[in-house]
Protein backbone atom coordinates (compact mmCIF):
# COMPACT_ATOMS: atom_id res chain seq x y z
CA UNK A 1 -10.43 13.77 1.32
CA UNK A 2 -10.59 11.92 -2.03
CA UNK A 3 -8.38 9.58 -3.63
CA UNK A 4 -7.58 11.85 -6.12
CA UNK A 5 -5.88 14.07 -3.38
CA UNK A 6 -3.47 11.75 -2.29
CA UNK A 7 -0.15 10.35 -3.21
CA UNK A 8 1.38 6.82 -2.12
CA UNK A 9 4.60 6.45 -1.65
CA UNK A 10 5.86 2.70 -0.10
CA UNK A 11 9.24 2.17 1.73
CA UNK A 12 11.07 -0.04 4.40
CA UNK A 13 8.01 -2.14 5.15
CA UNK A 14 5.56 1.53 5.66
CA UNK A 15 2.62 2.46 3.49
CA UNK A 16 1.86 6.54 3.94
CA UNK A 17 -0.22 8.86 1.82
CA UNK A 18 0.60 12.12 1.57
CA UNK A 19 -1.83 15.07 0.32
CA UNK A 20 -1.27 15.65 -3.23
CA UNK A 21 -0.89 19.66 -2.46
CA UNK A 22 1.08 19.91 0.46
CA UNK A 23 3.19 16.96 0.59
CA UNK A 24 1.78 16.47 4.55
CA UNK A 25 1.50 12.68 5.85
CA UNK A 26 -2.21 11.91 5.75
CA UNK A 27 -2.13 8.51 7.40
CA UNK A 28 1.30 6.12 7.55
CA UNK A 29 0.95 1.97 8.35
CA UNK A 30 3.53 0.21 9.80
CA UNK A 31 1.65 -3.39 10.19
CA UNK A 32 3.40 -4.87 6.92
CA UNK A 33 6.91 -6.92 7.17
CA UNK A 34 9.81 -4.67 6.86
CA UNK A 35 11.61 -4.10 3.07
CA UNK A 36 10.77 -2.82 0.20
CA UNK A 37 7.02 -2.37 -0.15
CA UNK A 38 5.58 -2.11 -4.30
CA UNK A 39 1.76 -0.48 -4.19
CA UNK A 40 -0.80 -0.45 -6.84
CA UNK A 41 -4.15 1.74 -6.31
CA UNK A 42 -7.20 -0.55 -7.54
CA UNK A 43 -9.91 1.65 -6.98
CA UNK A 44 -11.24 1.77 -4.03
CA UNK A 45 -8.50 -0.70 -2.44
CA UNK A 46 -4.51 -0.28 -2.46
CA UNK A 47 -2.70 -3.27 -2.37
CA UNK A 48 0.18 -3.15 -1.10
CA UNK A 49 3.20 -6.27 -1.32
CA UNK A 50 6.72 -7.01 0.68
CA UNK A 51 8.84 -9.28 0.88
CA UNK A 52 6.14 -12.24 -0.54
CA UNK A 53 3.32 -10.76 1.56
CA UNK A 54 0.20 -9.12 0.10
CA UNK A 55 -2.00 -6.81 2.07
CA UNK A 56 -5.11 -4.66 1.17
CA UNK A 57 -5.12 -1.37 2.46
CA UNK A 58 -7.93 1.15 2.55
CA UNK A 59 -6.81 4.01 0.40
CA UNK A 60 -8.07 6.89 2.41
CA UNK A 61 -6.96 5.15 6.27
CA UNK A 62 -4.73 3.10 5.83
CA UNK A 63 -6.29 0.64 7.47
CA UNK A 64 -5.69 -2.88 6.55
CA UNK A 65 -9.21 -4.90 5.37
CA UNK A 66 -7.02 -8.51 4.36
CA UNK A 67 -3.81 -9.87 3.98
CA UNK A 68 -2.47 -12.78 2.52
CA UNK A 69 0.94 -14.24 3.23
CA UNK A 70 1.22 -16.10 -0.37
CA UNK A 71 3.09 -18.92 0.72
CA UNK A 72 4.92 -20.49 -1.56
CA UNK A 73 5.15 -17.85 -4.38
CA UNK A 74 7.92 -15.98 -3.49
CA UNK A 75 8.93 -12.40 -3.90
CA UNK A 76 7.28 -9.56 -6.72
CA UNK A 77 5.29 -6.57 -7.05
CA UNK A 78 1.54 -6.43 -8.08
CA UNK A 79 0.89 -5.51 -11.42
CA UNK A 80 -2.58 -4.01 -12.96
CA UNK A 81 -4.35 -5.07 -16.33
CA UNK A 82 -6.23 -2.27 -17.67
């Protein structure tokens, strides 16, 4: 599976991919704090942010490779300069 073939959808503190043909669940993660989760694919990483909390995600597992806790920032959503 590719990239290309998936579709990320954030919610209530869960990352999931779903295939982009189907609609199935590919791979779902839990491990982030609960609320409303904002992702943005950078390549070959999707980062993923809640409730002040930043996390790096491998787009194709779900796995989580980092995740930083931001203290002292607050609240947003990751944005992406092109």
């Amino acid at each position: 599976m590719t990239v290309e073939q998936l579709i990320f959808v954030g919610l209530n503190g869960y990352a999931i991919a779903l295939d982009r043909e189907t609609g199935e669940i590919v791979w779902s993660s839990d491990q982030m704090k609960s609320g409303y989760v904002t992702l943005l694919l950078d390549g070959d990483r999707l980062i993923a942010s809640t409730n002040g909390y930043i996390y790096c995600l491998n787009p194709l597992t779900g796995a989580i490779q980092w995740n930083n806790p931001l203290k002292g920032y607050g609240m947003g959503a990751p944005t992406s300069l092109i």
